[in-house]
PDB file of N, CA and C in Angstrom:
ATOM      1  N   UNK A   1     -80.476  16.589 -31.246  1.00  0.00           N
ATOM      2  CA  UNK A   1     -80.542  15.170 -31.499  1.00  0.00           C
ATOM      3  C   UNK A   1     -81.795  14.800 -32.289  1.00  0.00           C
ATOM      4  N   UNK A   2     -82.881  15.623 -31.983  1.00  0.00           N
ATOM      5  CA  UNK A   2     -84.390  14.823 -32.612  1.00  0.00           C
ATOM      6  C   UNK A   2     -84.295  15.177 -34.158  1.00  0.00           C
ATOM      7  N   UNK A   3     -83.542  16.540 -34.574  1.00  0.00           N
ATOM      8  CA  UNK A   3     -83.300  16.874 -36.138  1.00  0.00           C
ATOM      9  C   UNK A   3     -82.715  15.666 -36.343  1.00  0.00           C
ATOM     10  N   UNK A   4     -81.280  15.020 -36.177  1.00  0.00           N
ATOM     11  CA  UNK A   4     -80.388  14.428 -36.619  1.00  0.00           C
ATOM     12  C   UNK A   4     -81.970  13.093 -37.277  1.00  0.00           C
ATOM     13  N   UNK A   5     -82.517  12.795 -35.535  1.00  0.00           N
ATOM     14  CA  UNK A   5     -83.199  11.545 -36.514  1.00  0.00           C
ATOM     15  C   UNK A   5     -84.174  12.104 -37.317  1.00  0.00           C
ATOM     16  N   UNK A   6     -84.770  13.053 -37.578  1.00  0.00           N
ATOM     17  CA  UNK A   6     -85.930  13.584 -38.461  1.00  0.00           C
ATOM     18  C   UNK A   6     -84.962  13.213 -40.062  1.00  0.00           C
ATOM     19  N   UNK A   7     -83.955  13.736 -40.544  1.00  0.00           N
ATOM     20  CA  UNK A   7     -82.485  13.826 -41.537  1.00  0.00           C
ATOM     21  C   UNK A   7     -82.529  12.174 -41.753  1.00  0.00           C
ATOM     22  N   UNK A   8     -82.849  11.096 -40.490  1.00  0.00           N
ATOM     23  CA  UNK A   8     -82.097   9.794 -40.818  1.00  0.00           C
ATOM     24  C   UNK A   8     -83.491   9.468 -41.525  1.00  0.00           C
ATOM     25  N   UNK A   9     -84.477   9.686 -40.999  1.00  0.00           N
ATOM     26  CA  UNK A   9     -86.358   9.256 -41.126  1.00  0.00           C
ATOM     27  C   UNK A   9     -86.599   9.569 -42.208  1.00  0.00           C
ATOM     28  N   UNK A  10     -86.065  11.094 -42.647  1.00  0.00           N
ATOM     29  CA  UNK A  10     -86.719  11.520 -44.332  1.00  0.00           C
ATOM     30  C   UNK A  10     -85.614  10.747 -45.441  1.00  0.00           C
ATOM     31  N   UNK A  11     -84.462  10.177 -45.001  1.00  0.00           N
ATOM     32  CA  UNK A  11     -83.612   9.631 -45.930  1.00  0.00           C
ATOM     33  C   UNK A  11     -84.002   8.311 -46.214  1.00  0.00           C
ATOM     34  N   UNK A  12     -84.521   7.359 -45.321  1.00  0.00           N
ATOM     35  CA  UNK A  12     -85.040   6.840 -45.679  1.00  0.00           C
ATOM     36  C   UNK A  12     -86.183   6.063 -46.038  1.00  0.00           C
ATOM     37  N   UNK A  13     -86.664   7.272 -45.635  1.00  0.00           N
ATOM     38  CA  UNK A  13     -88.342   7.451 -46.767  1.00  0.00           C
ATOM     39  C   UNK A  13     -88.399   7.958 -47.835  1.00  0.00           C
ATOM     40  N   UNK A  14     -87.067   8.606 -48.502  1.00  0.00           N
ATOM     41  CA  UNK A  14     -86.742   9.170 -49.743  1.00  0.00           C
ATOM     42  C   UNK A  14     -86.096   7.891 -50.627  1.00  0.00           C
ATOM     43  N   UNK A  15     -85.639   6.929 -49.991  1.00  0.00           N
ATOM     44  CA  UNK A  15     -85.027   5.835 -51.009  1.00  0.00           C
ATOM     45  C   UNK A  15     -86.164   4.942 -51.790  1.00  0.00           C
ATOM     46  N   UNK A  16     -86.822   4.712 -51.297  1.00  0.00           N
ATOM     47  CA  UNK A  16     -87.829   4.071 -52.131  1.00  0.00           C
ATOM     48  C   UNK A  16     -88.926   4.682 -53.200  1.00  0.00           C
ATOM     49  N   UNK A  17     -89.010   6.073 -52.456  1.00  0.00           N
ATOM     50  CA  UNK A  17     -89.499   6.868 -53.954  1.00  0.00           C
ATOM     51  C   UNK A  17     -88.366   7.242 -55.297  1.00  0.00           C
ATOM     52  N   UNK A  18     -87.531   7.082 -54.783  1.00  0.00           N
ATOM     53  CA  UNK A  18     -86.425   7.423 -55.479  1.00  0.00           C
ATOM     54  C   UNK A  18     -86.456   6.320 -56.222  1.00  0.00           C
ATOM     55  N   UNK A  19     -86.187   5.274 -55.756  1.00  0.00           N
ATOM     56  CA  UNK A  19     -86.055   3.906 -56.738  1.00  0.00           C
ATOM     57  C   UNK A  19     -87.488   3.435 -57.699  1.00  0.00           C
ATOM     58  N   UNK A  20     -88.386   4.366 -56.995  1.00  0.00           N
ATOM     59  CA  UNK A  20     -89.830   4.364 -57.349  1.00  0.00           C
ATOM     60  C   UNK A  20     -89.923   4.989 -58.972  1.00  0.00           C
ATOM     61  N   UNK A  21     -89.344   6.269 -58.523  1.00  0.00           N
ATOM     62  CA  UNK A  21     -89.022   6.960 -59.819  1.00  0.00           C
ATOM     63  C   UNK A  21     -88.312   6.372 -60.935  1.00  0.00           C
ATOM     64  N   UNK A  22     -87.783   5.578 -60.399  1.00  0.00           N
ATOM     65  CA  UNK A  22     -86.909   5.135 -61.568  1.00  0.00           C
ATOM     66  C   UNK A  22     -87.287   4.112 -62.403  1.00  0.00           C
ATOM     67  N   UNK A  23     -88.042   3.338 -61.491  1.00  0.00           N
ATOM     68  CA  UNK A  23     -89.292   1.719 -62.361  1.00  0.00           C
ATOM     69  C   UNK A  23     -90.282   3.264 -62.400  1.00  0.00           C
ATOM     70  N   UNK A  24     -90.716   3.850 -62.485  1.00  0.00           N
ATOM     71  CA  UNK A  24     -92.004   4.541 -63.245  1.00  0.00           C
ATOM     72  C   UNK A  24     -91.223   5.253 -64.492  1.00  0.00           C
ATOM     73  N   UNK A  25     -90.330   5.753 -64.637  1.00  0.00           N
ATOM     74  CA  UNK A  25     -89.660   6.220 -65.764  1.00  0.00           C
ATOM     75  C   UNK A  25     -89.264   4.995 -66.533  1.00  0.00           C
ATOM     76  N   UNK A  26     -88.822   3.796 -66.024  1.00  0.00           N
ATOM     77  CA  UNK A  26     -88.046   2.692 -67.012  1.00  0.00           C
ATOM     78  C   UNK A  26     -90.031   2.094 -68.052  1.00  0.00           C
ATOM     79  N   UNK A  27     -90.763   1.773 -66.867  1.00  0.00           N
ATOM     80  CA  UNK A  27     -92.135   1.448 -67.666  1.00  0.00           C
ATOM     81  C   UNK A  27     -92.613   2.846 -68.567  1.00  0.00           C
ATOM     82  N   UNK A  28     -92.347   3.929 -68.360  1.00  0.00           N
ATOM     83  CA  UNK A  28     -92.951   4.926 -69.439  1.00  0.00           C
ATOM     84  C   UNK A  28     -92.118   4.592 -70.376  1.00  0.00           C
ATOM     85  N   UNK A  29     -90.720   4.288 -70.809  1.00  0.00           N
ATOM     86  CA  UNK A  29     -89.856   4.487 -71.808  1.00  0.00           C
ATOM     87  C   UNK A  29     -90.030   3.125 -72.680  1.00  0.00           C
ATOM     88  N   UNK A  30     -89.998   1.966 -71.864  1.00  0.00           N
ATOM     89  CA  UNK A  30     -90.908   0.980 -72.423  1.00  0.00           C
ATOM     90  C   UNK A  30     -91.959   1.362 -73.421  1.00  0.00           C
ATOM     91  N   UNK A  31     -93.037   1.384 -72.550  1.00  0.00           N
ATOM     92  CA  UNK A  31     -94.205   1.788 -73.340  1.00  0.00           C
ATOM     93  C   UNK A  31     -94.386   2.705 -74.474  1.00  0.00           C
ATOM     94  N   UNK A  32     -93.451   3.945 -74.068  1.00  0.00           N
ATOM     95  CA  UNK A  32     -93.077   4.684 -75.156  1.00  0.00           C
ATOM     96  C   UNK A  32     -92.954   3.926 -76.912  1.00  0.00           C
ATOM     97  N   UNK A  33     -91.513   3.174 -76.481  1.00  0.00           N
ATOM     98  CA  UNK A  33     -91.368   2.111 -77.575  1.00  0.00           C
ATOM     99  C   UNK A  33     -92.459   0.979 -77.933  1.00  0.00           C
ATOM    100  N   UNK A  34     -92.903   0.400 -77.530  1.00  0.00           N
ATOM    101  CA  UNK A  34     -94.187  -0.208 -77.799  1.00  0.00           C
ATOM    102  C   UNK A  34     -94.947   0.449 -78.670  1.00  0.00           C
ATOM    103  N   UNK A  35     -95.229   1.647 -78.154  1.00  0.00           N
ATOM    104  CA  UNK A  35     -96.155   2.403 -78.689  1.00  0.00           C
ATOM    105  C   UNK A  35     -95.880   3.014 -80.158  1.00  0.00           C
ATOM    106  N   UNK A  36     -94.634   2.855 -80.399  1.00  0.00           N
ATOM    107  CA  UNK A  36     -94.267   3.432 -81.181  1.00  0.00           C
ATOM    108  C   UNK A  36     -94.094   2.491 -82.390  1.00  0.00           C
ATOM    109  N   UNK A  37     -93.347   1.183 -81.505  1.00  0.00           N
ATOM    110  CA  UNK A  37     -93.725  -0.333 -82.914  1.00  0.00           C
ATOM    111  C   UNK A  37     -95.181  -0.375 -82.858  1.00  0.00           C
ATOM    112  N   UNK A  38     -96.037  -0.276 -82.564  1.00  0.00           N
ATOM    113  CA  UNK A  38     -97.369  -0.894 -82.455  1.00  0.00           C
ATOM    114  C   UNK A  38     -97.900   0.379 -84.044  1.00  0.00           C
ATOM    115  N   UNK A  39     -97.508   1.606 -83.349  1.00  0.00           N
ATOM    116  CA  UNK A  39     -98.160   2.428 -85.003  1.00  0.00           C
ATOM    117  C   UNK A  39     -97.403   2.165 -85.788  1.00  0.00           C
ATOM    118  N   UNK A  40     -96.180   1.776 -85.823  1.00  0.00           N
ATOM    119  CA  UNK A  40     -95.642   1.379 -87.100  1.00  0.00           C
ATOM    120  C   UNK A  40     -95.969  -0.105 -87.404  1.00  0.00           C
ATOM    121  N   UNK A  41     -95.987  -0.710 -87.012  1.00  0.00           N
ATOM    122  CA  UNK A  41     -96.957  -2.029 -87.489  1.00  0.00           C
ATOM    123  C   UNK A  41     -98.374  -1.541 -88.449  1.00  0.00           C
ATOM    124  N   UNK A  42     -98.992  -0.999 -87.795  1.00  0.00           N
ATOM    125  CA  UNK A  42    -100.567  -0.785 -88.535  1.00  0.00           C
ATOM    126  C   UNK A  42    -100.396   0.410 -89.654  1.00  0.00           C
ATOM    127  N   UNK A  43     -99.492   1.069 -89.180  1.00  0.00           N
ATOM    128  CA  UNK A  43     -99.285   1.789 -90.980  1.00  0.00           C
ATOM    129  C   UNK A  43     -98.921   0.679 -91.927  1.00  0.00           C
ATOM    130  N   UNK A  44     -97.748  -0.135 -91.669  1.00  0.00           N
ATOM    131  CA  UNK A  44     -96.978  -0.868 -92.572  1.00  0.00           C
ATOM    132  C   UNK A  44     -98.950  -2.475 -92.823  1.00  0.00           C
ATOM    133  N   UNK A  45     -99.295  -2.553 -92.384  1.00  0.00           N
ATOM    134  CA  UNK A  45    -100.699  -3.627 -92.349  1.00  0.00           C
ATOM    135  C   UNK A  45    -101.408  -2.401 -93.475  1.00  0.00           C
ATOM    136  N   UNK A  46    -101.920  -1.319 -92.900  1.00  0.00           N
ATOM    137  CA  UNK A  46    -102.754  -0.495 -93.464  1.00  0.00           C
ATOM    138  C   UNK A  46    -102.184  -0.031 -95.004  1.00  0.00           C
ATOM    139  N   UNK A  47    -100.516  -0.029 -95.597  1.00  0.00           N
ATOM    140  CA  UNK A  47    -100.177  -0.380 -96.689  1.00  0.00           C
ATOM    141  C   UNK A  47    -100.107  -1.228 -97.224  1.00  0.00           C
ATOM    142  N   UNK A  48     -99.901  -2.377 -96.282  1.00  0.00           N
ATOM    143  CA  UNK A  48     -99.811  -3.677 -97.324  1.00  0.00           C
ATOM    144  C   UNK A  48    -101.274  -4.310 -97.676  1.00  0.00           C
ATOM    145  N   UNK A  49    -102.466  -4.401 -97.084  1.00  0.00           N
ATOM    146  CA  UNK A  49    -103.785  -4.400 -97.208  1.00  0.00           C
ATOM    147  C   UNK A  49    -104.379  -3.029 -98.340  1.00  0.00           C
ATOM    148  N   UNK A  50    -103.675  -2.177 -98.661  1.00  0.00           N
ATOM    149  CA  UNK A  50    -104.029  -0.839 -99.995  1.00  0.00           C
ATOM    150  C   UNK A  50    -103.323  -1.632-101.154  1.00  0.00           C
ATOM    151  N   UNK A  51    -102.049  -2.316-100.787  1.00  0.00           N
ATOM    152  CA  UNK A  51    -101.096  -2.874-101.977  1.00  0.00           C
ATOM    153  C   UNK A  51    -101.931  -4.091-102.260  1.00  0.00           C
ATOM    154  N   UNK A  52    -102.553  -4.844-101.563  1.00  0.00           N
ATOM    155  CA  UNK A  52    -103.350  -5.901-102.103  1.00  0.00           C
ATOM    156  C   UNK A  52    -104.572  -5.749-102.614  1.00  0.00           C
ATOM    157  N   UNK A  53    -105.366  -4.454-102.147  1.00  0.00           N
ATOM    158  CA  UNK A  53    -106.248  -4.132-102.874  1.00  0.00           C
ATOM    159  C   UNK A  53    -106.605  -3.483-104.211  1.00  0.00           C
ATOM    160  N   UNK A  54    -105.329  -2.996-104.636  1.00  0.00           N
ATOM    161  CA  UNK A  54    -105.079  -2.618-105.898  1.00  0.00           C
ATOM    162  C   UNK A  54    -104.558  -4.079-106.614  1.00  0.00           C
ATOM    163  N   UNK A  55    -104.221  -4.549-106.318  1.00  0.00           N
ATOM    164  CA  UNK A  55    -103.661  -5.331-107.655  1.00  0.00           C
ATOM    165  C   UNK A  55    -104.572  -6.802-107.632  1.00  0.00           C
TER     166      UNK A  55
END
């Protein structure tokens, strides 16, 4: 009987890391993208500021 509840205790102490995992993966993939418009912004600034300085 004391396994059965040890099985009920770790299940659900496993649901919230679980769901844990999943908002820490959704904010990395976010950020990922962010990160990724943010350098393409300052290349596309860092060309258009070379294109104005030439002409």
């Amino acid at each position: 009987m004391n396994k059965r509840y040890f099985s009920l205790a770790f299940l659900l102490a496993a649901v919230p890391l679980i769901s844990g995992c999943e908002l820490v993966e959704g904010i990395f993939k976010a950020g990922v993208w962010v990160g990724v418009l943010v350098v393409v912004a300052i290349i596309a600034l860092i060309v258009w500021i070379i294109g104005k300085a030439r002409s």
